[in-house]
N, C-alpha and C. Protein backbone atom coordinates (compact mmCIF):
# COMPACT_ATOMS: atom_id res chain seq x y z
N UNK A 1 94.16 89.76 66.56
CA UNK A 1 94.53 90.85 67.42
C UNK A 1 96.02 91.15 67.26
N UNK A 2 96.67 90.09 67.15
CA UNK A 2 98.50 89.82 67.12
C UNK A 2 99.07 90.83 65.63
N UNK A 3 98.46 90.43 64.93
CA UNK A 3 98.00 91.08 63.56
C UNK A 3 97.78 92.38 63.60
N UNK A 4 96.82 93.26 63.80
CA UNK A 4 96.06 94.54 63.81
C UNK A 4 97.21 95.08 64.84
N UNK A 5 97.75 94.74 65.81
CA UNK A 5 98.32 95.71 66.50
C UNK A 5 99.87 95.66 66.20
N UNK A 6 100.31 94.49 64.75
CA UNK A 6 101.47 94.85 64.32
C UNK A 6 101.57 96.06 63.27
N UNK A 7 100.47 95.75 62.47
CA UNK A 7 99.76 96.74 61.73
C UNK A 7 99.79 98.36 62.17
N UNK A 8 99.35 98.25 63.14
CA UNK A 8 99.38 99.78 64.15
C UNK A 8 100.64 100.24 64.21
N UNK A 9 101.27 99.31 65.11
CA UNK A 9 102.67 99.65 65.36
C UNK A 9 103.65 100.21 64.22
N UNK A 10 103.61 99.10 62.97
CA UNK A 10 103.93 99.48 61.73
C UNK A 10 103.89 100.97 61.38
N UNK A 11 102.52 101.16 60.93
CA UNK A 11 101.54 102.67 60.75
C UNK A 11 102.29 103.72 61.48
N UNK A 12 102.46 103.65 63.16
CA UNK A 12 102.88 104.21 63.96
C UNK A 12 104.10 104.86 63.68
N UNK A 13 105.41 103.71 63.87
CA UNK A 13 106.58 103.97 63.24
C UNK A 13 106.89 104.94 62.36
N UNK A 14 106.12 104.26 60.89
CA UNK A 14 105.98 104.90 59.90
C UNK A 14 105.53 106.45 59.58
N UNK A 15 104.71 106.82 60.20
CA UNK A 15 103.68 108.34 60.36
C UNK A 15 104.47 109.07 61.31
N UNK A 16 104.70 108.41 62.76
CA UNK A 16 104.74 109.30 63.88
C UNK A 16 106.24 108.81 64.28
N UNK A 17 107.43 109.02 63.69
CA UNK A 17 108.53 108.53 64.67
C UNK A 17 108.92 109.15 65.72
N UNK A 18 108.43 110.17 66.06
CA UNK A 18 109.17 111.09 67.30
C UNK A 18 107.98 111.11 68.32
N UNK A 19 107.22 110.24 68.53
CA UNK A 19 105.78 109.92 69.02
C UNK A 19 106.35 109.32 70.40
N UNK A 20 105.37 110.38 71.06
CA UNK A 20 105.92 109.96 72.63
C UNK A 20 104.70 108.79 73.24
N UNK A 21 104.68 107.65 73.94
CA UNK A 21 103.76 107.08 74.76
C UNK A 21 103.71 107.41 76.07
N UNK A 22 102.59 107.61 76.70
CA UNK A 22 102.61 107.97 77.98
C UNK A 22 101.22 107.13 78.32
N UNK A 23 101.59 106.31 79.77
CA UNK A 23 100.71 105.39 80.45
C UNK A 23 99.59 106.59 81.39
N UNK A 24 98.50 106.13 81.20
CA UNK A 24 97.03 107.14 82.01
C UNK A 24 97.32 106.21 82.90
N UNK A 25 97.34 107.01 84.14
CA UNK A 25 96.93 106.07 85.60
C UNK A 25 96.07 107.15 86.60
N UNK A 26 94.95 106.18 87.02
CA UNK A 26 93.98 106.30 87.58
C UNK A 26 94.37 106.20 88.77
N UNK A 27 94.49 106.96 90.09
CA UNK A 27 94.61 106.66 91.30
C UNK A 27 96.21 105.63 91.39
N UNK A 28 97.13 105.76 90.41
CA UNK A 28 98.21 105.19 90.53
C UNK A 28 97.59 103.57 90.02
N UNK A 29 96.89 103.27 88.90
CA UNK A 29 96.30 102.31 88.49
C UNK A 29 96.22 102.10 86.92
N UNK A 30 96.76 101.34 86.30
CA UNK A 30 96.69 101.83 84.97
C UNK A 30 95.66 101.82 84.58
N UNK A 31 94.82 102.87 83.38
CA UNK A 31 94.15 102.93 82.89
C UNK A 31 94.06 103.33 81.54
N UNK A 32 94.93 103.05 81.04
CA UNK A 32 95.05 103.66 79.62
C UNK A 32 96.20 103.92 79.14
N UNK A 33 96.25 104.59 77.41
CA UNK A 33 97.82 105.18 76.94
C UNK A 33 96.94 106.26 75.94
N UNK A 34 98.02 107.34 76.21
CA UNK A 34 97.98 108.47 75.27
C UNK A 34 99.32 108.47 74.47
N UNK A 35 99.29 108.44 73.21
CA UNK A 35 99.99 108.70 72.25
C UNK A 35 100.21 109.93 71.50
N UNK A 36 100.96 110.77 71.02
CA UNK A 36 100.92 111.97 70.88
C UNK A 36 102.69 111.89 70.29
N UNK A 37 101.98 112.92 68.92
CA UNK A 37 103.37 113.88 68.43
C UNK A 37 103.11 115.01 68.48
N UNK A 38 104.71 115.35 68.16
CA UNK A 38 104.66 117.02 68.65
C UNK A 38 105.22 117.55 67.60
N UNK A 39 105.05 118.64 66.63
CA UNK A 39 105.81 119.14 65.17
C UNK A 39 105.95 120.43 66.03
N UNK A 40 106.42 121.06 64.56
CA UNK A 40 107.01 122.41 64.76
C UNK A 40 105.40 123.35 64.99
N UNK A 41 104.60 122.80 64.24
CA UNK A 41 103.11 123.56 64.33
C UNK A 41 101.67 122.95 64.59
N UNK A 42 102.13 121.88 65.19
CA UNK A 42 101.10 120.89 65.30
C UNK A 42 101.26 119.66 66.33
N UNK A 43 100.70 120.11 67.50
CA UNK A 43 100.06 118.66 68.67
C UNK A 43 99.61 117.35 67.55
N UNK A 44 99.87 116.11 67.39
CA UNK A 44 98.99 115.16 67.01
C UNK A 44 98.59 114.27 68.22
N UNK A 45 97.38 113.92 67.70
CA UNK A 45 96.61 113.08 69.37
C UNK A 45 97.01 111.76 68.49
N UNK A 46 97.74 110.60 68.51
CA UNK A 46 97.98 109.72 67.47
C UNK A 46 96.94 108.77 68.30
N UNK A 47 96.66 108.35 69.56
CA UNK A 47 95.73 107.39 69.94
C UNK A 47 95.92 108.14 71.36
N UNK A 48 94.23 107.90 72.11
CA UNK A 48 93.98 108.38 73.23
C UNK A 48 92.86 106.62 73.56
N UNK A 49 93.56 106.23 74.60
CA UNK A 49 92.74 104.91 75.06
C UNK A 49 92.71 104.51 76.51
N UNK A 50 91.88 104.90 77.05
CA UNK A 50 90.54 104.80 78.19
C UNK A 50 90.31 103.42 78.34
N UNK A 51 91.15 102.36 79.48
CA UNK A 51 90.02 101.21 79.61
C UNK A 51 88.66 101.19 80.08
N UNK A 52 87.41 100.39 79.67
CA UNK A 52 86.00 100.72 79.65
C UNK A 52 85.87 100.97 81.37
N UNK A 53 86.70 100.25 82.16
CA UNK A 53 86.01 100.48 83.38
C UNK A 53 86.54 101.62 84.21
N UNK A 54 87.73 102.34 83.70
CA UNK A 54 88.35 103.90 84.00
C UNK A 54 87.42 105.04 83.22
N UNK A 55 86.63 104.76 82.21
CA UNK A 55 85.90 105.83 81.70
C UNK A 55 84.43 106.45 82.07
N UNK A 56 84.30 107.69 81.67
CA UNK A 56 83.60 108.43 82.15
C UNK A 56 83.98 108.63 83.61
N UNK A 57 84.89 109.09 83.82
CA UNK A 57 85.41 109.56 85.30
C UNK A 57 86.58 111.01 84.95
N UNK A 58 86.46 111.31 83.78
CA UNK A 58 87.23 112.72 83.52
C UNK A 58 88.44 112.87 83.34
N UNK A 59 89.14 111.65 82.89
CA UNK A 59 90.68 111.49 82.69
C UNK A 59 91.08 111.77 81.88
N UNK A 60 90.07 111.84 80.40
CA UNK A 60 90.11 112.77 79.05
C UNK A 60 90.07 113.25 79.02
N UNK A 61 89.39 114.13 79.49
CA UNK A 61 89.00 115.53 80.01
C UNK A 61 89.75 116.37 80.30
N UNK A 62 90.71 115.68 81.06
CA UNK A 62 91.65 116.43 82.03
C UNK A 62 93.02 116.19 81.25
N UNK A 63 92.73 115.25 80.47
CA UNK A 63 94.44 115.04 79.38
C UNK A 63 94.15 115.93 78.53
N UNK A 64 93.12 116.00 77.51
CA UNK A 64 92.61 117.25 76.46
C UNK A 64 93.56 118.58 76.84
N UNK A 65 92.81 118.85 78.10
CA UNK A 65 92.94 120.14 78.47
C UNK A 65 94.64 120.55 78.52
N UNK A 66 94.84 119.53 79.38
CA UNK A 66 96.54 119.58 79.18
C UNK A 66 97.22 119.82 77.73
N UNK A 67 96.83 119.37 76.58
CA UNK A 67 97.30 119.32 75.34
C UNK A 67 96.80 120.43 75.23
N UNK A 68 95.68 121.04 75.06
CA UNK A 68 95.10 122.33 75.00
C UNK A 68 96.40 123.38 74.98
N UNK A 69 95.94 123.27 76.66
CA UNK A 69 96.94 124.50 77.45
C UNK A 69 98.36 124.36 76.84
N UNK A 70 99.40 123.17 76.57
CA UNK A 70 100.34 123.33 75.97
C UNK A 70 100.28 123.92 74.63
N UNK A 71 99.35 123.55 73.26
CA UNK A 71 99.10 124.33 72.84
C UNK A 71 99.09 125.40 72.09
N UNK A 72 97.97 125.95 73.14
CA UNK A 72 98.02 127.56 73.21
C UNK A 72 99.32 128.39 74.04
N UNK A 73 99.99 127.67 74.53
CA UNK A 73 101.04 127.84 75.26
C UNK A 73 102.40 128.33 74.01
N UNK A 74 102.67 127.50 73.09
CA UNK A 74 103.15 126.87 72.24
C UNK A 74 102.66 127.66 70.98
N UNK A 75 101.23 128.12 70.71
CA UNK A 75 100.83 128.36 69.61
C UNK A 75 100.66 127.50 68.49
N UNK A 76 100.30 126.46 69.20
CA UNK A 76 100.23 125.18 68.05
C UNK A 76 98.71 125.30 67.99
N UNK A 77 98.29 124.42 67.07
CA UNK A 77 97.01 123.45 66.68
C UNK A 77 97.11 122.14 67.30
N UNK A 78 96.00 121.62 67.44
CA UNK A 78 95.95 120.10 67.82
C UNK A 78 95.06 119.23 66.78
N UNK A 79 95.47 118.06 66.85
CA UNK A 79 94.77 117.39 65.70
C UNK A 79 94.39 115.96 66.08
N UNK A 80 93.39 115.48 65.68
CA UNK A 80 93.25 114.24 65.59
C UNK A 80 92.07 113.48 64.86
N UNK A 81 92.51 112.17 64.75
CA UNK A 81 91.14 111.19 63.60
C UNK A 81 90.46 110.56 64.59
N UNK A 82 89.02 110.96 64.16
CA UNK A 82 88.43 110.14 65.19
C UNK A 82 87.29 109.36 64.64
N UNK A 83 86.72 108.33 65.01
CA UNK A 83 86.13 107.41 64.06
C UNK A 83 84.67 107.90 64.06
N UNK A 84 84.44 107.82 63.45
CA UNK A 84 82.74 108.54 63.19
C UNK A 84 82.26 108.26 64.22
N UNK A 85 81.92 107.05 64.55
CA UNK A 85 81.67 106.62 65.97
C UNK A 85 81.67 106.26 67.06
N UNK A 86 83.08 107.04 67.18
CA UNK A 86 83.78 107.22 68.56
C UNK A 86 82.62 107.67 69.80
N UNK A 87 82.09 106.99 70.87
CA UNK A 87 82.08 108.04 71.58
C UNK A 87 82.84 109.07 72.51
N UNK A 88 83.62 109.52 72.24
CA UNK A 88 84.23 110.90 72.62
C UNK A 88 84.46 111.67 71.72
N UNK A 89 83.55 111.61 70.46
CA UNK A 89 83.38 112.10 69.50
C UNK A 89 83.09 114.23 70.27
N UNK A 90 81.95 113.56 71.14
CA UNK A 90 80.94 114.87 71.83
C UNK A 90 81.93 115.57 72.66
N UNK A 91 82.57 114.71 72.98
CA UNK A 91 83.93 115.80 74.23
C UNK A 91 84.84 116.26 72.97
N UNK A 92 85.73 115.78 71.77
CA UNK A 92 86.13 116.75 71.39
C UNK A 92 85.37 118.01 71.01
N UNK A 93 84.10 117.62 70.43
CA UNK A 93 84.02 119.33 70.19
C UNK A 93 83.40 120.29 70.81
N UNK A 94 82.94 119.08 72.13
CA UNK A 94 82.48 120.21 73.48
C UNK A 94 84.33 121.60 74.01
N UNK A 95 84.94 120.49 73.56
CA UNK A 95 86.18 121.53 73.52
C UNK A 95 86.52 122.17 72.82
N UNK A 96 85.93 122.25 71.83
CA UNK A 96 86.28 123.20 70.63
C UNK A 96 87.20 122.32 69.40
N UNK A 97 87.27 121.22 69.27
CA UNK A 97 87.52 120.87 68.14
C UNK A 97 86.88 120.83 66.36
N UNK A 98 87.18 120.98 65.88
CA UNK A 98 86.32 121.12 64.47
C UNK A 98 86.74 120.23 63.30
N UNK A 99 85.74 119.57 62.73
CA UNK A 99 86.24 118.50 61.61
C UNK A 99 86.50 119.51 60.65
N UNK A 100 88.00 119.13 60.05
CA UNK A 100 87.98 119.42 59.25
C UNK A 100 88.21 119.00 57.60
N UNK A 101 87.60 117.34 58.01
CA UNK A 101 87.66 116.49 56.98
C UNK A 101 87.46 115.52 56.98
N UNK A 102 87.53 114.76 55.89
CA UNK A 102 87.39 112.65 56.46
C UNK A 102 88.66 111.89 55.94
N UNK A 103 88.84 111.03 56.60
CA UNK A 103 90.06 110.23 55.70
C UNK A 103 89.10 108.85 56.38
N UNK A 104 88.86 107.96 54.98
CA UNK A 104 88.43 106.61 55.45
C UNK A 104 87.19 107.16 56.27
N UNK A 105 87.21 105.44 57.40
CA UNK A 105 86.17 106.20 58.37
C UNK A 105 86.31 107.06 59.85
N UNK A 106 87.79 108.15 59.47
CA UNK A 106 87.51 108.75 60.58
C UNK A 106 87.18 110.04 60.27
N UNK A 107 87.22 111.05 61.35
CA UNK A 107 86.97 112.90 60.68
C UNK A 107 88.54 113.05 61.57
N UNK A 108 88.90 114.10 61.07
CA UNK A 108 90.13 114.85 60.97
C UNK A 108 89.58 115.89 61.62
N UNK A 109 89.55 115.83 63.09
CA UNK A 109 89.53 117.50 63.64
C UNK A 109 90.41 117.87 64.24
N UNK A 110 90.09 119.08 64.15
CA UNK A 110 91.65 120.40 64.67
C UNK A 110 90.92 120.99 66.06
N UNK A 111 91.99 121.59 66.31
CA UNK A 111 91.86 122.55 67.86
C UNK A 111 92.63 123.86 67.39
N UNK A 112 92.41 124.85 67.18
CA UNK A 112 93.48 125.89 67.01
C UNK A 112 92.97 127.14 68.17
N UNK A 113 94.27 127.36 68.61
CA UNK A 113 94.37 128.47 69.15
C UNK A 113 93.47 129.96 68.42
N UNK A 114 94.05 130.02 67.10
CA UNK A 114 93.38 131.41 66.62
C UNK A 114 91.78 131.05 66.56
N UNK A 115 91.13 129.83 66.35
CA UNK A 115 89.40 130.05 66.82
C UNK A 115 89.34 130.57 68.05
N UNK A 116 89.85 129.93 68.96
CA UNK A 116 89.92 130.31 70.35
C UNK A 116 89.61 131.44 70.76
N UNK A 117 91.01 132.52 70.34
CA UNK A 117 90.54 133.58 70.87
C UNK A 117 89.48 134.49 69.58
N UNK A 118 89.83 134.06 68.72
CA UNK A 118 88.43 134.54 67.60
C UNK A 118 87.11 134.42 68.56
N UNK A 119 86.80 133.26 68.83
CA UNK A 119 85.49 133.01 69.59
C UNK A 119 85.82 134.09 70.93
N UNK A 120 86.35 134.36 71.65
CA UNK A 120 86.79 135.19 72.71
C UNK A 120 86.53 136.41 72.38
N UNK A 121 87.06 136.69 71.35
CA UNK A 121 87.23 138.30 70.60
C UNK A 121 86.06 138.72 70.44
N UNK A 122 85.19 138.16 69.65
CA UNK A 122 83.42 138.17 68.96
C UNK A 122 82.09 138.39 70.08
């Protein structure tokens, strides 16, 4: 475990240096960390983590949306890898996310504003 999450950290550093952490709290309870960079044209979701007994209670849900709305706010895209068999695989693309690729074993999906209102427009 000591291992894999030096590994991460490493990765982290390396990929995402301007990568903000922010603690999920549940009722003022921790429940999680969202990780996230921010570019000139692009949200990255770098890790979104839910402890098992805070989930399924809508805290993703409600963080998504926030990244969303910034955004489209922003005119960005959002992005993230998610492991084939993630389950919250079904909530990103109940939100409109779209694979748009594989690296290893995750998919690479996006969020963009211009589907958005494309789908709106149509």
């Amino acid at each position: 475990m000591a291992q894999q999450f030096a590994a991460q950290t490493a990765h982290y550093a390396r990929h995402y240096a301007a990568m903000r952490a922010e603690l999920i709290l549940l009722d003022d309870v921790p429940a999680g960390r969202l990780l996230v960079a921010r570019w000139r044209e692009e949200i990255r979701i770098v890790d979104i983590s839910i402890l098992p007994e805070h989930r399924g209670r809508g805290a993703g849900s409600v963080l998504l949306r926030e990244l969303l709305d910034e955004a489209t706010a922003a005119g960005k895209r959002v992005s993230i890898h998610v492991e084939r068999e993630n389950r919250g695989l079904g909530l990103y693309e109940r939100l409109g996310f779209r694979g748009v690729g594989e690296h290893g074993f995750h998919w690479r999906m996006e969020w963009d504003t211009a589907d958005v209102h494309a789908q709106i427009t149509s």
